[in-house]
Every structure is written in C-alpha cells, then in structure tokens.
N, C-alpha and C. Protein backbone atom coordinates (compact mmCIF):
# COMPACT_ATOMS: atom_id res chain seq x y z
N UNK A 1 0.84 -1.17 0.00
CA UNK A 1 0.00 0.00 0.00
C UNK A 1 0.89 1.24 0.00
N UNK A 2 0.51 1.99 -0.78
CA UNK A 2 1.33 3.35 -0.89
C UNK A 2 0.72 4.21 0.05
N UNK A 3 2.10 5.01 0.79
CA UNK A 3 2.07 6.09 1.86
C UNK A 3 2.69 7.68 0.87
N UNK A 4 2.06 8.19 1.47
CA UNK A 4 2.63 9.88 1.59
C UNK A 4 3.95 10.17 2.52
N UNK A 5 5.08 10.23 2.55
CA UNK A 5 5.96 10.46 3.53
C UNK A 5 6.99 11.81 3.35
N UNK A 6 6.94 12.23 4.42
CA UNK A 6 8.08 13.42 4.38
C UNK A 6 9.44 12.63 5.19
N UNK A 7 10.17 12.89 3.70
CA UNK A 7 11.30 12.08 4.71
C UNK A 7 12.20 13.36 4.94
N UNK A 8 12.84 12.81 6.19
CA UNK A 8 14.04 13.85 6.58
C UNK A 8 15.18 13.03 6.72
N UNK A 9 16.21 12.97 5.54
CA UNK A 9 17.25 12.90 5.46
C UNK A 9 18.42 12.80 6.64
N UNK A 10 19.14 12.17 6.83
CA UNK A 10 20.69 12.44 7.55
C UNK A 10 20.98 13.78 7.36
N UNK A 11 21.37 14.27 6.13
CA UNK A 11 21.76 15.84 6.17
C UNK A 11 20.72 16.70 6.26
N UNK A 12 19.55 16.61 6.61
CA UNK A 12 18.69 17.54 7.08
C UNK A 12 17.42 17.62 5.99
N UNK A 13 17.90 17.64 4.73
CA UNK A 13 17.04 17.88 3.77
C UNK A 13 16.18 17.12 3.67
N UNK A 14 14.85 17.54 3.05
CA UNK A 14 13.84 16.55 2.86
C UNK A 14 13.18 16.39 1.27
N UNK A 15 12.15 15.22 1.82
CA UNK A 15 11.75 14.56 0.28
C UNK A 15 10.14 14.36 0.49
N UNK A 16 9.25 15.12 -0.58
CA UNK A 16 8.10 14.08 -0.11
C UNK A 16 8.09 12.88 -0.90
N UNK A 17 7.73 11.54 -0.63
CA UNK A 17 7.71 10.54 -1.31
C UNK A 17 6.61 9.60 -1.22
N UNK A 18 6.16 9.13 -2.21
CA UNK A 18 4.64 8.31 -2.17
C UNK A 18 5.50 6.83 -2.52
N UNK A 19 5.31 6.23 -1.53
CA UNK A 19 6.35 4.58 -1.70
C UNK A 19 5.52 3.59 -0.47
N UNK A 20 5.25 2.75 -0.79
CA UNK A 20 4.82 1.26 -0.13
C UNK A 20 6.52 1.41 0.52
N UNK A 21 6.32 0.77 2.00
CA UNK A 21 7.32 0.53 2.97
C UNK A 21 7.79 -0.82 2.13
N UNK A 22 8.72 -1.27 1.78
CA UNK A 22 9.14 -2.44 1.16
C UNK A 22 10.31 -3.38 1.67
N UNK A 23 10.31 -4.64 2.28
CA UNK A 23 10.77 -5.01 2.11
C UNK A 23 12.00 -5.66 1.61
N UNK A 24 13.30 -5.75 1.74
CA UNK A 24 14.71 -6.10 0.83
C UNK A 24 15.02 -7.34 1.75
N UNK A 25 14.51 -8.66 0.96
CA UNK A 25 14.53 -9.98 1.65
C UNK A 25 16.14 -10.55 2.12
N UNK A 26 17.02 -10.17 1.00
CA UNK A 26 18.03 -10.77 1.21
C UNK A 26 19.12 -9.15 2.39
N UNK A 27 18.43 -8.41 2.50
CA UNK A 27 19.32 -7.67 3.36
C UNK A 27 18.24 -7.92 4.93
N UNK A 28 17.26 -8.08 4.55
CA UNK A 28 16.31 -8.28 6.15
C UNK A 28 16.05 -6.53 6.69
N UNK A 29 16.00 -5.81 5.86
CA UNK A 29 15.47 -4.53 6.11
C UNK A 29 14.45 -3.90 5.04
N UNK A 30 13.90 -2.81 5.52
CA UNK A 30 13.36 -1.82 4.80
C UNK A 30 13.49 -0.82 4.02
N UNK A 31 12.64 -0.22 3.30
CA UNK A 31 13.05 0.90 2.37
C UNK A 31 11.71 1.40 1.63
N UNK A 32 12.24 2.64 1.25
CA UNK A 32 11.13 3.38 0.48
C UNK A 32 11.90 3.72 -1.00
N UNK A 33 10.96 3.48 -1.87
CA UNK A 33 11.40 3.96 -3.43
C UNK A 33 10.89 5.40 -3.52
N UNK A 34 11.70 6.19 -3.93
CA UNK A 34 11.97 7.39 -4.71
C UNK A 34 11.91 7.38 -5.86
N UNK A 35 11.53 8.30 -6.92
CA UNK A 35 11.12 8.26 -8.74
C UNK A 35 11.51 10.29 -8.32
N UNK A 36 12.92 10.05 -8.61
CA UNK A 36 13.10 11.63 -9.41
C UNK A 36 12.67 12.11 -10.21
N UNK A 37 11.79 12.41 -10.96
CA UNK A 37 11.39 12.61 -12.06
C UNK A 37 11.67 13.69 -12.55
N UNK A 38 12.61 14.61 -12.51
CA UNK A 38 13.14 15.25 -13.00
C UNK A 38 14.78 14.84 -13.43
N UNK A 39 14.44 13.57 -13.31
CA UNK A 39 15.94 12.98 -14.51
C UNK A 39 15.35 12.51 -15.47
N UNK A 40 15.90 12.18 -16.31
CA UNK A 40 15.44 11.53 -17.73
C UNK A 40 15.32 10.03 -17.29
N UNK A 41 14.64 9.29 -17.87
CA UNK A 41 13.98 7.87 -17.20
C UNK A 41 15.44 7.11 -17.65
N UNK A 42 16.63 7.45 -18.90
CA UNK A 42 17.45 6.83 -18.48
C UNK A 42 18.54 6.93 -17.95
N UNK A 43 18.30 7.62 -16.75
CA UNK A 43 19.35 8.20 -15.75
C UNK A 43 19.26 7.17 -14.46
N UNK A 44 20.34 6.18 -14.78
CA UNK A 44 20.05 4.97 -13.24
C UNK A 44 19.79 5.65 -11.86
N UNK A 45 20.04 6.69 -11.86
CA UNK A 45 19.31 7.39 -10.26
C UNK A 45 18.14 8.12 -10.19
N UNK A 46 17.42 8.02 -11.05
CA UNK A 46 16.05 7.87 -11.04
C UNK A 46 15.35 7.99 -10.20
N UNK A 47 15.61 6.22 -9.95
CA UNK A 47 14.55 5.48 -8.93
C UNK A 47 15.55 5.29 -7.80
N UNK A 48 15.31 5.56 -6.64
CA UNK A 48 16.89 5.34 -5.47
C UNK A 48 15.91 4.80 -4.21
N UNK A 49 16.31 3.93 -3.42
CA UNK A 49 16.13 3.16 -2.54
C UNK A 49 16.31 3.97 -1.24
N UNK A 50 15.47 4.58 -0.35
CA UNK A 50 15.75 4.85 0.58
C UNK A 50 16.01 3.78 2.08
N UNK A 51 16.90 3.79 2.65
CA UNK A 51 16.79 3.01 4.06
C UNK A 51 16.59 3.72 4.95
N UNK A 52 15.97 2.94 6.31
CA UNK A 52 16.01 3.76 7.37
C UNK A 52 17.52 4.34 8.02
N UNK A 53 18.76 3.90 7.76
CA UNK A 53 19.78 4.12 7.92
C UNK A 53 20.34 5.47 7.25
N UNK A 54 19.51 5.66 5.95
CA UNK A 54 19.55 6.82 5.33
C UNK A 54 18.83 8.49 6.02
N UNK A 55 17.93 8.03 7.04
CA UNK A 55 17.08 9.47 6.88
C UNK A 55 17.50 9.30 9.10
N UNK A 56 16.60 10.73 9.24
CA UNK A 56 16.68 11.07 10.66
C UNK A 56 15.22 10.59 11.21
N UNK A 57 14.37 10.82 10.20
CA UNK A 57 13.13 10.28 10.66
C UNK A 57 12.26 10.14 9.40
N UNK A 58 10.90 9.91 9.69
CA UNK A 58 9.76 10.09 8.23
C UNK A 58 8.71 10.08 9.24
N UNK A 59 7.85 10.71 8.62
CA UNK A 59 6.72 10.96 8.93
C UNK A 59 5.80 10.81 7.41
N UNK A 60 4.41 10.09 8.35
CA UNK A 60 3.39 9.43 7.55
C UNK A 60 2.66 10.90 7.10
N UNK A 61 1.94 11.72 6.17
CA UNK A 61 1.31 12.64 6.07
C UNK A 61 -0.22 12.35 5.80
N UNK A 62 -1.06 13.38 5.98
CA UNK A 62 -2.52 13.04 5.76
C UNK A 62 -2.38 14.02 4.12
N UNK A 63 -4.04 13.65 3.64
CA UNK A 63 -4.12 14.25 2.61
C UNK A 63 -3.83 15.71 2.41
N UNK A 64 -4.05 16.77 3.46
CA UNK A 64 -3.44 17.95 3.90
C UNK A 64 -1.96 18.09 3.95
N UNK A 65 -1.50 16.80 4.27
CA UNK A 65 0.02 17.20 4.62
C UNK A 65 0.32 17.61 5.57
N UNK A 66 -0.57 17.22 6.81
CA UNK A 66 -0.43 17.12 7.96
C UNK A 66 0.50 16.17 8.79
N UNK A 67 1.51 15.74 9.50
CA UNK A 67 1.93 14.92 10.03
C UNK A 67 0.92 13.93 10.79
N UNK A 68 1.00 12.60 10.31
CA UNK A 68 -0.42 11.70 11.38
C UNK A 68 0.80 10.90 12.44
N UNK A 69 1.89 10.66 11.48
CA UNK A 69 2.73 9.49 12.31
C UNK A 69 4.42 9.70 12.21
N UNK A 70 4.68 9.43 13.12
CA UNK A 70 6.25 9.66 12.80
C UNK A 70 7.08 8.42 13.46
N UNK A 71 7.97 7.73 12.13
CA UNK A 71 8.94 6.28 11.97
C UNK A 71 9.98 7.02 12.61
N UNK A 72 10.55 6.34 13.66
CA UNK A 72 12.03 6.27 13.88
C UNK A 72 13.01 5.49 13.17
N UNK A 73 13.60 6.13 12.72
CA UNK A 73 14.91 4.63 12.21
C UNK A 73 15.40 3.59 13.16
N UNK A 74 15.02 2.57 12.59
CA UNK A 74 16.36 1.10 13.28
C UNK A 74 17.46 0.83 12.48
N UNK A 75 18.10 -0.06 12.74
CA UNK A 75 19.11 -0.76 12.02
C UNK A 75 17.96 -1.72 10.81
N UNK A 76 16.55 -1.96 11.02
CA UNK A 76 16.35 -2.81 9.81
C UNK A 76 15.06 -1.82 9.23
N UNK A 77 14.27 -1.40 9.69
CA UNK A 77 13.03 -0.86 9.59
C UNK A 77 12.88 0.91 10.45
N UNK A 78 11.90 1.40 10.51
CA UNK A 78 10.96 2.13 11.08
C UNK A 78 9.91 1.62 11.59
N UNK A 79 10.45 2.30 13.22
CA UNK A 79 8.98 2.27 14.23
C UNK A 79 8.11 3.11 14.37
N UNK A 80 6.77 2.86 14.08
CA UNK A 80 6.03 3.29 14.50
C UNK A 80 5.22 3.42 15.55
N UNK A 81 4.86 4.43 16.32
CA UNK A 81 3.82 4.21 17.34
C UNK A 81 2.54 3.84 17.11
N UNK A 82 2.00 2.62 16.49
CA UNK A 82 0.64 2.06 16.27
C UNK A 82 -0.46 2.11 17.53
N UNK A 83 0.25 2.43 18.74
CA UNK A 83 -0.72 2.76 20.03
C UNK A 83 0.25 3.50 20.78
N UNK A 84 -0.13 4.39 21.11
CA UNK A 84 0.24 5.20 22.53
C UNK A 84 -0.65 4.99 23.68
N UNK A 85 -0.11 4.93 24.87
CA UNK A 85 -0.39 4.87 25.67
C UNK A 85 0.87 4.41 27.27
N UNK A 86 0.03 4.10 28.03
CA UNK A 86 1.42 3.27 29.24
C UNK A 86 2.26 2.23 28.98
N UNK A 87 1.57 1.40 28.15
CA UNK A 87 2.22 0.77 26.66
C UNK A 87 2.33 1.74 25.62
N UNK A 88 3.22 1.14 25.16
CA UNK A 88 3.38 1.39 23.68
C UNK A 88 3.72 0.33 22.46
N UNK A 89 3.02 0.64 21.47
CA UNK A 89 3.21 -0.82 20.58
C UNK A 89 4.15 -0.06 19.03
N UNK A 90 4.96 -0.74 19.09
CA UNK A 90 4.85 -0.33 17.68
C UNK A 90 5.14 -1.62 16.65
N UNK A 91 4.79 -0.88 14.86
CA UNK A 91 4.82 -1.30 14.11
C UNK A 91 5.70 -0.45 12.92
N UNK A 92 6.17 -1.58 12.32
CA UNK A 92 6.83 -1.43 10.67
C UNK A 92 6.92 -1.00 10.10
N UNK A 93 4.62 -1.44 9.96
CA UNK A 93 4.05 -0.17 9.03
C UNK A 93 3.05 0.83 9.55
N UNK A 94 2.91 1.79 8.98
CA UNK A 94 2.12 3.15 9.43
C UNK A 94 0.77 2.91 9.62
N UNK A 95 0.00 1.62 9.91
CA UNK A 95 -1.31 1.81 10.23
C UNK A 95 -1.78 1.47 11.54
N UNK A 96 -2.39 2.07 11.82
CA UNK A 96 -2.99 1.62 13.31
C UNK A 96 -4.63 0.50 13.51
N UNK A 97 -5.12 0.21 12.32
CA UNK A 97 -6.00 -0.78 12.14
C UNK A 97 -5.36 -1.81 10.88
N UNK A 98 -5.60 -3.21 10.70
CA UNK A 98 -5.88 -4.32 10.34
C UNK A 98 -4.10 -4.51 10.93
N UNK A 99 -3.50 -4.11 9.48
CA UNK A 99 -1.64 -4.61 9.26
C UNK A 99 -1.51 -4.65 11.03
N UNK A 100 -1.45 -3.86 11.61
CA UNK A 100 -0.98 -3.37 12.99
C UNK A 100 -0.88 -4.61 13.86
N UNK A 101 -2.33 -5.32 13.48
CA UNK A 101 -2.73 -6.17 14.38
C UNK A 101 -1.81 -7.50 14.62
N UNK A 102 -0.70 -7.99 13.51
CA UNK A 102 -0.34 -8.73 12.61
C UNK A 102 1.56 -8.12 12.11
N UNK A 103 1.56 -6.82 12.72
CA UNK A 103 2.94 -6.09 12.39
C UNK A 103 3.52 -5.65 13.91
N UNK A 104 3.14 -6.18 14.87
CA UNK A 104 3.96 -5.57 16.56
C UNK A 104 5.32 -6.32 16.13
N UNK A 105 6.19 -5.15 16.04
CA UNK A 105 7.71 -5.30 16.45
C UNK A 105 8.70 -5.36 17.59
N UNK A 106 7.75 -4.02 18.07
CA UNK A 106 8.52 -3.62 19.73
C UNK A 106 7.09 -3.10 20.64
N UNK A 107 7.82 -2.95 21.80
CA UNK A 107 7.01 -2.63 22.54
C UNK A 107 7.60 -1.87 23.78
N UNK A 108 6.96 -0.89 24.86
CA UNK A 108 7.57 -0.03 25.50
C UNK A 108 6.70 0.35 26.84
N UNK A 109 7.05 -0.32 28.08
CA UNK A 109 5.91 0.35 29.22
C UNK A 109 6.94 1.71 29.66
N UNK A 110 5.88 2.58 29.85
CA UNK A 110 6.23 3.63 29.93
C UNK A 110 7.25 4.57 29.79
N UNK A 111 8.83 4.62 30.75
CA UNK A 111 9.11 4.97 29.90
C UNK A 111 10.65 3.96 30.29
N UNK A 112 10.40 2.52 30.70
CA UNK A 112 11.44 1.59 30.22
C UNK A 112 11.69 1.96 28.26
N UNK A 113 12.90 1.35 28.17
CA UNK A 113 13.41 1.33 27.15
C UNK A 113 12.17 0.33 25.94
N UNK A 114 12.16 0.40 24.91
CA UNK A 114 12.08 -0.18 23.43
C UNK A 114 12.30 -1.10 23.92
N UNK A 115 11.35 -2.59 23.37
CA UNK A 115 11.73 -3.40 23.52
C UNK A 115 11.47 -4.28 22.61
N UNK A 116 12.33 -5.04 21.71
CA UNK A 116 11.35 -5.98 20.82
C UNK A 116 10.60 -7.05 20.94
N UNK A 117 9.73 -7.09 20.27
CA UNK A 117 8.28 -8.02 20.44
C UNK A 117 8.57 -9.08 21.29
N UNK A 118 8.22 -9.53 22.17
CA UNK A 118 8.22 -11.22 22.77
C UNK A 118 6.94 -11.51 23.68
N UNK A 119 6.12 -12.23 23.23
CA UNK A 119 4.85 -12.35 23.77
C UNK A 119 5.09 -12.46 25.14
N UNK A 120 6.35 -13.21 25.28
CA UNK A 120 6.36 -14.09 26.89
C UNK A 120 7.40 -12.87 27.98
N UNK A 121 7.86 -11.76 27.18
CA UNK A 121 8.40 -10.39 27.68
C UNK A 121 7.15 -9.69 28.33
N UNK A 122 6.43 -9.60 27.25
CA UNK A 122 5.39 -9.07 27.39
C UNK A 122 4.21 -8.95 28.76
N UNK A 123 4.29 -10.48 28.75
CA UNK A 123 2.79 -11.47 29.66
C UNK A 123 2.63 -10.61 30.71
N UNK A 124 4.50 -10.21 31.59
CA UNK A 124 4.45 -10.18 33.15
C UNK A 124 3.50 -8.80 32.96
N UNK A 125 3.71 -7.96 32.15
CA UNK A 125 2.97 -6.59 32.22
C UNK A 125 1.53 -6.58 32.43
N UNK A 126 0.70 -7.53 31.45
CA UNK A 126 -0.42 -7.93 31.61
C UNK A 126 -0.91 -8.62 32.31
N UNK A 127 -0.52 -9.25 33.34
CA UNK A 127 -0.73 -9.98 34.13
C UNK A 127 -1.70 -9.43 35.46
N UNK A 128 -1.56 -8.23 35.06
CA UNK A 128 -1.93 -7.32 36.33
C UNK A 128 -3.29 -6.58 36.23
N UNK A 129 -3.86 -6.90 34.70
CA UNK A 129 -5.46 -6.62 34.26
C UNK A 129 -5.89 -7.69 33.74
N UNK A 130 -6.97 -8.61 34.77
CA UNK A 130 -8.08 -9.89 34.00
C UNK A 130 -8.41 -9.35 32.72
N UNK A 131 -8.75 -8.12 32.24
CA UNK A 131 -9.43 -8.23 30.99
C UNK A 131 -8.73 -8.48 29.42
N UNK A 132 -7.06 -6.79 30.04
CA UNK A 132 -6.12 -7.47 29.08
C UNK A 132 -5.56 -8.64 28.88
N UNK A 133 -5.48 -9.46 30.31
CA UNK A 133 -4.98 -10.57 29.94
C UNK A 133 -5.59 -11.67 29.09
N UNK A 134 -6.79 -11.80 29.37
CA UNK A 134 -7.79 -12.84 28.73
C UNK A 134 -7.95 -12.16 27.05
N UNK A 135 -7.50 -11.24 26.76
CA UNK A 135 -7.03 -11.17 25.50
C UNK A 135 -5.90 -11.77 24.49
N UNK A 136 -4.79 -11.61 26.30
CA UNK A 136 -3.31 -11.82 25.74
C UNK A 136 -3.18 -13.67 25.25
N UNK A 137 -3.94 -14.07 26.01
CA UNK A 137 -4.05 -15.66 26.03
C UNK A 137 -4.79 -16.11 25.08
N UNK A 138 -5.26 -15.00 24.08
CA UNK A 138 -5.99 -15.81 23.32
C UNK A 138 -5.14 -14.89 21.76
N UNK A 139 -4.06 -14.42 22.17
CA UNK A 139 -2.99 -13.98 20.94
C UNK A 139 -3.15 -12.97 20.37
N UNK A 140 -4.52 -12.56 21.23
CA UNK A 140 -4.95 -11.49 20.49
C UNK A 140 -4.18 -9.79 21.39
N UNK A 141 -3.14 -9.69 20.62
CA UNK A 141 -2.02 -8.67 21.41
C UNK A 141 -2.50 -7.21 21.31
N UNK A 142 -2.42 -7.19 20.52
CA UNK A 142 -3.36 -5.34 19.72
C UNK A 142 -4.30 -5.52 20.41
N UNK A 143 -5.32 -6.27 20.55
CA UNK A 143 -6.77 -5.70 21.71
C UNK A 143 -5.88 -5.85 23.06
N UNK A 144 -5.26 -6.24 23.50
CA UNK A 144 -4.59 -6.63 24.96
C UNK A 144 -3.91 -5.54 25.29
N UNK A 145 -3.47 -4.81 24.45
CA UNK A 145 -2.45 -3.43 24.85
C UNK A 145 -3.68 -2.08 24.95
N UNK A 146 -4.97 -2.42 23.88
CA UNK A 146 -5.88 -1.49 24.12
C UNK A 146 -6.35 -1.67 25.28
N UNK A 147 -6.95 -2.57 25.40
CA UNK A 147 -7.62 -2.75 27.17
C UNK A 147 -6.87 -2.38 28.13
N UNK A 148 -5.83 -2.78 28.17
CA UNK A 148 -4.96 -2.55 29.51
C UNK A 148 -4.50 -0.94 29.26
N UNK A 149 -4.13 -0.60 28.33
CA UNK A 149 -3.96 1.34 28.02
C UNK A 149 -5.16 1.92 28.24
N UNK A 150 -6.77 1.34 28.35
CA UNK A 150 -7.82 1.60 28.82
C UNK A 150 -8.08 2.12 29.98
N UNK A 151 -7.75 0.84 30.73
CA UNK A 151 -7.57 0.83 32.34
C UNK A 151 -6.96 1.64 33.14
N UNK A 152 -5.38 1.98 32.26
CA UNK A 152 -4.04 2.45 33.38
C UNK A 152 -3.38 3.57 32.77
C-alpha cells in the first residue's frame, strides 16, 4: 500500500515521497522507493532506494500534509507508534487498524526502554489486568495493549 511520507534525510534535507514501505529480503530490512522525475527515465538514479539508515526520521502525512505518524529509524526498519499509551506498541508499518494487528515489532511500558516483540516479555505486564490478559491468552495482542492502556 502506498504512503505519503516526508522524509528527513541524515543531512537535514527533505523529500516528499509516495512509496509502499518495502521489504529487501536478502538484506532483512526496509526501504522506500523514490522516482526523481526530474531525470530523464534513463538516468540509473532515477529510482533510489531509501533506508532507514539513510534518513533522521519520516513521517506518515494526511491528505493535507499534515503529520499523522512519525517512523524512527532502526538498524532494519521504522517504528512506528501504532498505540500510545502506558504501553506502547509499535509497528513497521504506518497503520494503526488491520496490518498493525499482525505487524507488533517492539514494545515499550512507559518509559522503560524499546523493547522488541516477545509475547512471553510481554505477559508479566499484563498480568496485572483480568481483561487485558484474557485477551493476551488468546494472541490477540493489539486488543490486549488497548484494554490494559484503557484501564491504566
């Protein structure tokens, strides 16, 4: 699915760019495609591969061009905050309904460090609300971080 993104560069400068978050199987990271179009189509830098290693941040834009979301760089991807709250969840990709549910990378109680995904990291946190938990046990993680960010 194609996003709107303002990327901000390492050296400061920015790009807007309309690119599906993609995948690079054999490096195990992410990236966004760029289309210069102000080169001639046979100019090999054209089309250029952005990594998260490349920029300082990106941010998701609305149709306004409003900021909705803002990726941190990793070493493989961009995090997103897919929930805020006393938790924090993030994801990959920039949505906060369906992908989200199906994309938890890391996760963050308050303001302990980032942590990446591990259901069984996770449990001791939930352990401490019947409702989130009886979510967590049934895998269902994205409703389990809502309920319990409900509660606390």
């Amino acid at each position: 699915m194609p996003y709107t993104f303002r990327v901000t560069l390492k050296d400061g400068s920015q790009k807007i760019v309309n690119s599906a978050v993609f995948p690079e199987i054999n490096g195990h990271r992410a990236y966004l495609s760029f289309t210069d179009k102000h080169l001639p189509k046979s100019n090999p830098n054209r089309t250029i591969k952005i990594y998260p290693s490349d920029t300082q941040y990106i941010d998701l834009l609305s149709d306004d061009s409003l900021s909705i979301m803002n990726g941190q760089p990793t070493d493989s991807c961009w995090l997103f905050a897919v929930i805020e709250g006393k938790v924090k969840a993030f994801s990959y990709l920039p949505e906060t309904e369906g992908f989200a549910r199906y994309s938890l990378i890391a996760f963050q109680v308050g303001d302990q460090p980032i942590q990446p995904w591990d259901p069984r990291a996770f449990e001791t946190t939930l352990k401490t609300d019947d409702k989130a938990y009886r979510y967590f046990l049934k895998k269902e993680y994205y409703d389990a971080i809502l309920k319990f960010d409900a509660t606390h």
